[in-house]
Protein backbone atom coordinates (compact mmCIF):
# COMPACT_ATOMS: atom_id res chain seq x y z
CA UNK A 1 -14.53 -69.79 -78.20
CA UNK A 2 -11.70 -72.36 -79.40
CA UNK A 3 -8.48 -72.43 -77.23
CA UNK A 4 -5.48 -71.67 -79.09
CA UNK A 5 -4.49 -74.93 -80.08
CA UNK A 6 -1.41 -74.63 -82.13
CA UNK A 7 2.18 -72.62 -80.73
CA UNK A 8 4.18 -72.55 -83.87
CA UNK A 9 6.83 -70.43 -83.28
CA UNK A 10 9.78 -70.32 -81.15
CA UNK A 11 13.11 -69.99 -83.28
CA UNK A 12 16.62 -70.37 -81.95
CA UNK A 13 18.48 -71.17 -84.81
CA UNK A 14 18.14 -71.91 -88.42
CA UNK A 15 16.61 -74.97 -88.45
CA UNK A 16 13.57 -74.42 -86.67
CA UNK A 17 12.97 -71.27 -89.17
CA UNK A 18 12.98 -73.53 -91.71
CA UNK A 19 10.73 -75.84 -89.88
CA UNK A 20 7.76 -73.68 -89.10
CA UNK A 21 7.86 -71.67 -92.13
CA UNK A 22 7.12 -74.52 -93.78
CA UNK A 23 4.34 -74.59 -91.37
CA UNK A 24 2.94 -71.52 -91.43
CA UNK A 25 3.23 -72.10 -95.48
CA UNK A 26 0.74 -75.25 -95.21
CA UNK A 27 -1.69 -73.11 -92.83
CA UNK A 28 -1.71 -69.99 -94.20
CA UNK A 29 -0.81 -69.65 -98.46
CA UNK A 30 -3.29 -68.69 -100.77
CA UNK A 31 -5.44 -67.54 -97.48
CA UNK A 32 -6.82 -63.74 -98.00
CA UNK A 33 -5.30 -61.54 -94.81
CA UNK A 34 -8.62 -59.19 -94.08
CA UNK A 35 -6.53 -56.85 -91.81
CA UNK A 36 -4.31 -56.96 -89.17
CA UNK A 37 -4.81 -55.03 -85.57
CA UNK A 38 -1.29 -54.12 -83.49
CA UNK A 39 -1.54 -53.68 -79.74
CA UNK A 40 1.89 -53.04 -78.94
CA UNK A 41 4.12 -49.63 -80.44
CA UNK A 42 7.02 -51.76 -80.61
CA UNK A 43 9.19 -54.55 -80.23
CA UNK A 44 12.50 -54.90 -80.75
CA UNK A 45 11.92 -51.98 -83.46
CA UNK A 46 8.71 -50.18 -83.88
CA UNK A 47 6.28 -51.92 -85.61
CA UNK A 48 4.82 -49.75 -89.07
CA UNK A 49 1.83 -48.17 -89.22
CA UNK A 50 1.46 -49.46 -93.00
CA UNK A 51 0.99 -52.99 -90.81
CA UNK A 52 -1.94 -51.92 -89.95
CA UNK A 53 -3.38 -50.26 -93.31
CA UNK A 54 -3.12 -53.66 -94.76
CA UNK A 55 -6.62 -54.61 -96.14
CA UNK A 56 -7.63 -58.13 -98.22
CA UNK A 57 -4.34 -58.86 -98.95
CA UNK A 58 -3.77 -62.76 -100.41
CA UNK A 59 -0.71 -64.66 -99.26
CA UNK A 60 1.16 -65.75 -102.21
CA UNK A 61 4.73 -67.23 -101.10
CA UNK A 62 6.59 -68.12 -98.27
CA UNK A 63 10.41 -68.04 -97.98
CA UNK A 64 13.25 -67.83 -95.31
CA UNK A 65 16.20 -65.79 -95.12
CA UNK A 66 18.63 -66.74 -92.07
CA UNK A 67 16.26 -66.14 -89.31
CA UNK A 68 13.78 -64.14 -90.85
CA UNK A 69 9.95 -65.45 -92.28
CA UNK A 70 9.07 -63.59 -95.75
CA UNK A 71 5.52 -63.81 -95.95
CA UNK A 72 5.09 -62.17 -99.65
CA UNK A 73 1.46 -60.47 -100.26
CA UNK A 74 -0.76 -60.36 -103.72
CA UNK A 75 0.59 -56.59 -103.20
CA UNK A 76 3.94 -57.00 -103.73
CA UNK A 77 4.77 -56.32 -100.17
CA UNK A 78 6.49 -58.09 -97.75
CA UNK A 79 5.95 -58.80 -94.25
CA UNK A 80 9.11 -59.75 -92.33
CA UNK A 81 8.70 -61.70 -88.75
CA UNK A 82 11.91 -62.43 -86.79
CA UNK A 83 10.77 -63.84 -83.30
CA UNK A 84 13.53 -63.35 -81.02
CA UNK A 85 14.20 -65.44 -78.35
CA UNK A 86 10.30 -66.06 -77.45
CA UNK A 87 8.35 -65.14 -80.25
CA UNK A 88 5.43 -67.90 -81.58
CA UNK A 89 2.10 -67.42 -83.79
CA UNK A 90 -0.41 -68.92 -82.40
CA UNK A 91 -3.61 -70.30 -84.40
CA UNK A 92 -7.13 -69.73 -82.94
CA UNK A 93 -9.64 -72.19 -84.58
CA UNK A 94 -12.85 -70.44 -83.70
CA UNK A 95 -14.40 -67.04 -84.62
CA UNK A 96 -13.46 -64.92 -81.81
CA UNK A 97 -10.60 -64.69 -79.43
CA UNK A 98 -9.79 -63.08 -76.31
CA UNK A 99 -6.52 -61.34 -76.10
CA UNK A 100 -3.89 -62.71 -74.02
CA UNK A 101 -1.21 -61.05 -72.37
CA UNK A 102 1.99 -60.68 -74.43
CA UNK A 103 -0.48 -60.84 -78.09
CA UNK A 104 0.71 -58.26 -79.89
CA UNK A 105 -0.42 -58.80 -83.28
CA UNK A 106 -3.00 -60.31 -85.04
CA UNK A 107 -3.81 -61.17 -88.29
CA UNK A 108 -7.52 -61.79 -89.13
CA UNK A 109 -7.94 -64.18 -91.99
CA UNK A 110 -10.95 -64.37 -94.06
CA UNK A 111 -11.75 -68.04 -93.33
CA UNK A 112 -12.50 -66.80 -89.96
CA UNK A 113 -9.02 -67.52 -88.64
CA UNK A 114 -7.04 -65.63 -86.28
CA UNK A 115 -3.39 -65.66 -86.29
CA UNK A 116 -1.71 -64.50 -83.01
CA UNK A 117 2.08 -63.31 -82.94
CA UNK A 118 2.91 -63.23 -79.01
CA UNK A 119 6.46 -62.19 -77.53
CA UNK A 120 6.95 -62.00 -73.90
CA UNK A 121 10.22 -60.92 -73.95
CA UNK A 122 9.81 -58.82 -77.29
CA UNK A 123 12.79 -59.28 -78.92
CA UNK A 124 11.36 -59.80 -81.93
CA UNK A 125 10.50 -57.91 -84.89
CA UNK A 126 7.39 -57.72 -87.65
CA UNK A 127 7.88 -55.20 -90.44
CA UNK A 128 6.45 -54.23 -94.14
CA UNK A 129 8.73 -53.55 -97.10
CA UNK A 130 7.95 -53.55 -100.42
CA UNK A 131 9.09 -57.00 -102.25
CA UNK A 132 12.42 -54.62 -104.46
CA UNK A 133 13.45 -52.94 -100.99
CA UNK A 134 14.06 -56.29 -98.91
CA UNK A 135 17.27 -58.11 -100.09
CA UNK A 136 18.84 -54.16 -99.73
CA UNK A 137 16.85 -53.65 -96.14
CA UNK A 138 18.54 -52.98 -92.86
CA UNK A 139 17.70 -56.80 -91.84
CA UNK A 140 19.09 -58.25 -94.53
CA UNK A 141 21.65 -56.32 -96.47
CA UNK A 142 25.16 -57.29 -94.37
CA UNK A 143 24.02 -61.34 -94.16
CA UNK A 144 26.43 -63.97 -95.39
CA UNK A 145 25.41 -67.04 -97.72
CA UNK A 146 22.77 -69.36 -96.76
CA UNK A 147 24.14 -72.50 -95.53
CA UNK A 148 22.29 -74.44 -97.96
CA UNK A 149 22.29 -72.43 -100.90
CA UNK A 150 24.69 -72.26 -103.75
CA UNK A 151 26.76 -69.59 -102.78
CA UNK A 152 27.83 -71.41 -99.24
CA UNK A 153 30.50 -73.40 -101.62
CA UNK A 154 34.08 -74.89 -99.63
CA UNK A 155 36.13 -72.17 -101.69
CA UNK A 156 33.83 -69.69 -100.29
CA UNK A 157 34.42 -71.16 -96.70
CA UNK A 158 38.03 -71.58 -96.77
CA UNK A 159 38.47 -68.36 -98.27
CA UNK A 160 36.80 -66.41 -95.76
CA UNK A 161 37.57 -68.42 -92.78
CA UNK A 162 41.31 -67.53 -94.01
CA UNK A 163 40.73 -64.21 -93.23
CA UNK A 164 39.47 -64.53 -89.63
CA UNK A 165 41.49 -64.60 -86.75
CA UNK A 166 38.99 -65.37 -84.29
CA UNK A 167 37.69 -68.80 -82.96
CA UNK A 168 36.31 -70.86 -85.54
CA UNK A 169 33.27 -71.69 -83.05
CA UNK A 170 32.98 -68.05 -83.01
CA UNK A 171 33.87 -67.43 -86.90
CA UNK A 172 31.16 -69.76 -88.03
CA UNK A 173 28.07 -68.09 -85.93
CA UNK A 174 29.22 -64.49 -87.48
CA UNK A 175 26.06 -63.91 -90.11
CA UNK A 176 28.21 -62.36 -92.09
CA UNK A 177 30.13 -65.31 -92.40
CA UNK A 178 27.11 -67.80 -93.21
CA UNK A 179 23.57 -67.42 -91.81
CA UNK A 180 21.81 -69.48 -89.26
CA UNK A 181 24.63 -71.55 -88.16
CA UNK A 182 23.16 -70.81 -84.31
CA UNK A 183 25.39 -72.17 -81.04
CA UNK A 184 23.40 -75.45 -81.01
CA UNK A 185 24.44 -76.37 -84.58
CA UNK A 186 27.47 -74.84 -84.54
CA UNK A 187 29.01 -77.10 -81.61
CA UNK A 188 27.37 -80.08 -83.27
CA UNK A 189 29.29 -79.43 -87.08
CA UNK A 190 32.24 -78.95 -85.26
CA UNK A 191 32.36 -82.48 -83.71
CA UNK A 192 31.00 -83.92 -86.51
CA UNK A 193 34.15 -82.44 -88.61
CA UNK A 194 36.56 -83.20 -85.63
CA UNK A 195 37.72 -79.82 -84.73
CA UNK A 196 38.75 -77.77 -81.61
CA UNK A 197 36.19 -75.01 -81.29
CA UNK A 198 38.95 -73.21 -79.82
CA UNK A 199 40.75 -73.39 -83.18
CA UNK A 200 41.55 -70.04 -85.03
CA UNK A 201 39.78 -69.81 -88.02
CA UNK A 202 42.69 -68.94 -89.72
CA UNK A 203 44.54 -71.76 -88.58
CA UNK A 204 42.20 -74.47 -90.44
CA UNK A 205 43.65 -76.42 -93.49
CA UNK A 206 41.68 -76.24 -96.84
CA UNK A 207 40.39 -80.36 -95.92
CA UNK A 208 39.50 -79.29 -92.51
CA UNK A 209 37.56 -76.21 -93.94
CA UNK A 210 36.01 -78.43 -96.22
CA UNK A 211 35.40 -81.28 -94.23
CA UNK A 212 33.38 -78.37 -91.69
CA UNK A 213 31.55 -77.47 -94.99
CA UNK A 214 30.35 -80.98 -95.31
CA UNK A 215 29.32 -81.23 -91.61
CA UNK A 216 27.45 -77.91 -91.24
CA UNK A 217 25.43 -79.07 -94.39
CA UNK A 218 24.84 -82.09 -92.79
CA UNK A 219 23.66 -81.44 -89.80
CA UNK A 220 21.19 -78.56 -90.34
CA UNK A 221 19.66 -81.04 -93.06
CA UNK A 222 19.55 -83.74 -90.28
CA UNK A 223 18.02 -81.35 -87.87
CA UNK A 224 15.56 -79.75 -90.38
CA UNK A 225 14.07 -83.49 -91.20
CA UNK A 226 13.87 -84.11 -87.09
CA UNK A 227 12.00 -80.96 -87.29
CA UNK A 228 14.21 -78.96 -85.40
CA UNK A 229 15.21 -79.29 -81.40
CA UNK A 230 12.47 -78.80 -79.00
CA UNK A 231 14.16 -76.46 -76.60
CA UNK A 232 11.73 -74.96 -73.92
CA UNK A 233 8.26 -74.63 -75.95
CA UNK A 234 8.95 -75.08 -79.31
CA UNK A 235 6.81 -77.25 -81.52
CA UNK A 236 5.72 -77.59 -84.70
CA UNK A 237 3.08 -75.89 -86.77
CA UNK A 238 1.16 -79.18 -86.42
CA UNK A 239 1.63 -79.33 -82.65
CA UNK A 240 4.56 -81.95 -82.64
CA UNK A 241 7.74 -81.62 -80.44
CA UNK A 242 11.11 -81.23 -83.06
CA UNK A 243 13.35 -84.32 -82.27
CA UNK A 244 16.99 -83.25 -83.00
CA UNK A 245 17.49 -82.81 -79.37
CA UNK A 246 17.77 -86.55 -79.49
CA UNK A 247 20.94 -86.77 -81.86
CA UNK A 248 22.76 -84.44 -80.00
CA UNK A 249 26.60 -85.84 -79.52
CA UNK A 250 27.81 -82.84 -77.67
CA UNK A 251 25.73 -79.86 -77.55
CA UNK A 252 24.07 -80.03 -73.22
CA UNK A 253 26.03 -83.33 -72.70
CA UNK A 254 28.78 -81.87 -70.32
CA UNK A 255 30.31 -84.39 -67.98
CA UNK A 256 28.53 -86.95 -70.10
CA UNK A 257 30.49 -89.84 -72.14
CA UNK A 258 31.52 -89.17 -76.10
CA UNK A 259 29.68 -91.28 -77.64
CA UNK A 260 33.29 -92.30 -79.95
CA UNK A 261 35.82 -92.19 -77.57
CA UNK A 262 33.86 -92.21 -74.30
CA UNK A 263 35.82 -89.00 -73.24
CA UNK A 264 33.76 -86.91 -70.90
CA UNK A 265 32.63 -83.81 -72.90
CA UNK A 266 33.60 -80.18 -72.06
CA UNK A 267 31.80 -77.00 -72.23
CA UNK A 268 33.34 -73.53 -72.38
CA UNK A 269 32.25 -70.44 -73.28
CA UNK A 270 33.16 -68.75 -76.56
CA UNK A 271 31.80 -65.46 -78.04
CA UNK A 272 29.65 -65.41 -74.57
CA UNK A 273 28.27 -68.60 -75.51
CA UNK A 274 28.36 -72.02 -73.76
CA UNK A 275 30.69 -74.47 -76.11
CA UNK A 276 30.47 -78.31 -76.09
CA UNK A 277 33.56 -80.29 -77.06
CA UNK A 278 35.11 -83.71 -77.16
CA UNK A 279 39.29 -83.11 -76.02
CA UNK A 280 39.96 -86.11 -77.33
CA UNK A 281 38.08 -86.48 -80.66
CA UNK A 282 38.71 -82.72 -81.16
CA UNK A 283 42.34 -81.86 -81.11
CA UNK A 284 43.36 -78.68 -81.10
């Protein structure tokens, strides 16, 4: 038997969605799914038992919605995957596989394949809808704009952040909000566009709100071609570490020089999460 050569899933934030759904796109569409066998009741929600029935089923599109992979069947069904905080799919290359701790689904692929969706901590989630019910499903129904779609416009922004009377660090990771704007990126778009974290929402003028627009755009498109930020085992679909880690200007770098002003940068912790700053390039 082949090892499992290929961990392709491990999804903080936005970005890395992006990046191995386009992965799991190159490896898996147009492949026929012979049937899938579930070895754990439930994760974060109980897994279906129409997961299960599924039967020579092709893959015909893959999407992303915040955090969530659509993998869309011949059927008309969906299959949702969120991974959590430790989630991957895992690739076996040969034509049988032992099961590892921590497996708790697989999908059996007619090419001989096996595809291998392991969670130790289980926070995760894989569900079946059919393709009408999903944009109305509990997952997705309350989320915000996509960050790169046409709906996230700078009227939209300023508009809502208006309304807000929270931190802006904290307004901008609210899915409601906009989707998949995670605490790595968010940190990063606020440096970029020069403003406090600590900053009501509210309190931002329409060229700071759009200037933020600009920045959050910028930077998950920056960290999407770096293919993502390798933060504890996540890689590729292809193997390959992501390499936004690299361009980080504040996000881990506490204590460490600004790489403008030379300014040590600050962390604190907003909406429970840690917050890296520049006080100097980001006035409050």
């Amino acid at each position: 038997m082949q090892p499992l050569k290929k961990d392709i899933l491990n999804v903080p934030e936005l970005p890395e969605v992006e990046t191995v759904m386009r992965g799991l796109e190159k490896e898996m569409l147009g492949e026929t799914l012979h049937h899938v066998s579930v070895h754990a009741p439930k994760l974060r929600w109980e897994i279906p038992i129409s997961l299960k029935a599924l039967e020579n089923e092709k893959i015909i599109k893959f999407s992303r919605r915040s955090k969530y992979v659509l993998m869309e069947l011949e059927s008309a069904k969906v299959i949702l995957i969120h991974l959590g905080m430790s989630g991957k799919i895992l690739f076996s290359e040969g034509k049988s596989y032992i099961k590892q701790k921590h497996d708790h689904v697989l999908f059996y692929f007619g090419n001989k394949r096996i595809a291998v969706y392991n969670d130790a901590r289980r926070f995760g989630m894989v569900d079946v809808l059919e393709k009408g019910d999903v944009q109305d499903s509990f997952y997705l129904k309350s989320l915000g704009p996509e960050p790169l779609g046409g709906c996230f416009t700078k009227d939209y922004l300023y508009n809502t952040l208006q309304k807000s009377r929270v931190s802006i660090k904290v307004a901008i990771m609210q899915q409601k909000v906009v989707v998949g704007v995670g605490n790595i990126y968010a940190s990063e778009s606020l440096y970029a566009a020069k403003i406090h974290p600590k900053t009501l929402a509210c309190n931002l003028t329409r060229a700071q709100a759009e200037e933020l627009h600009t920045c959050i755009i910028q930077v998950l498109k920056n960290a999407i071609a770096a293919g993502g930020s390798t933060l504890k085992d996540y890689v590729q679909a292809d193997g390959a570490l992501g390499y936004f880690q690299h361009s980080f200007k504040v996000y881990g770098r506490e204590n460490e020089p600004c790489y403008h002003c030379k300014d040590e940068i600050k962390k604190v912790v907003l909406g429970q999460r840690s917050t890296f700053f520049c006080g100097k390039c980001q006035i409050q």
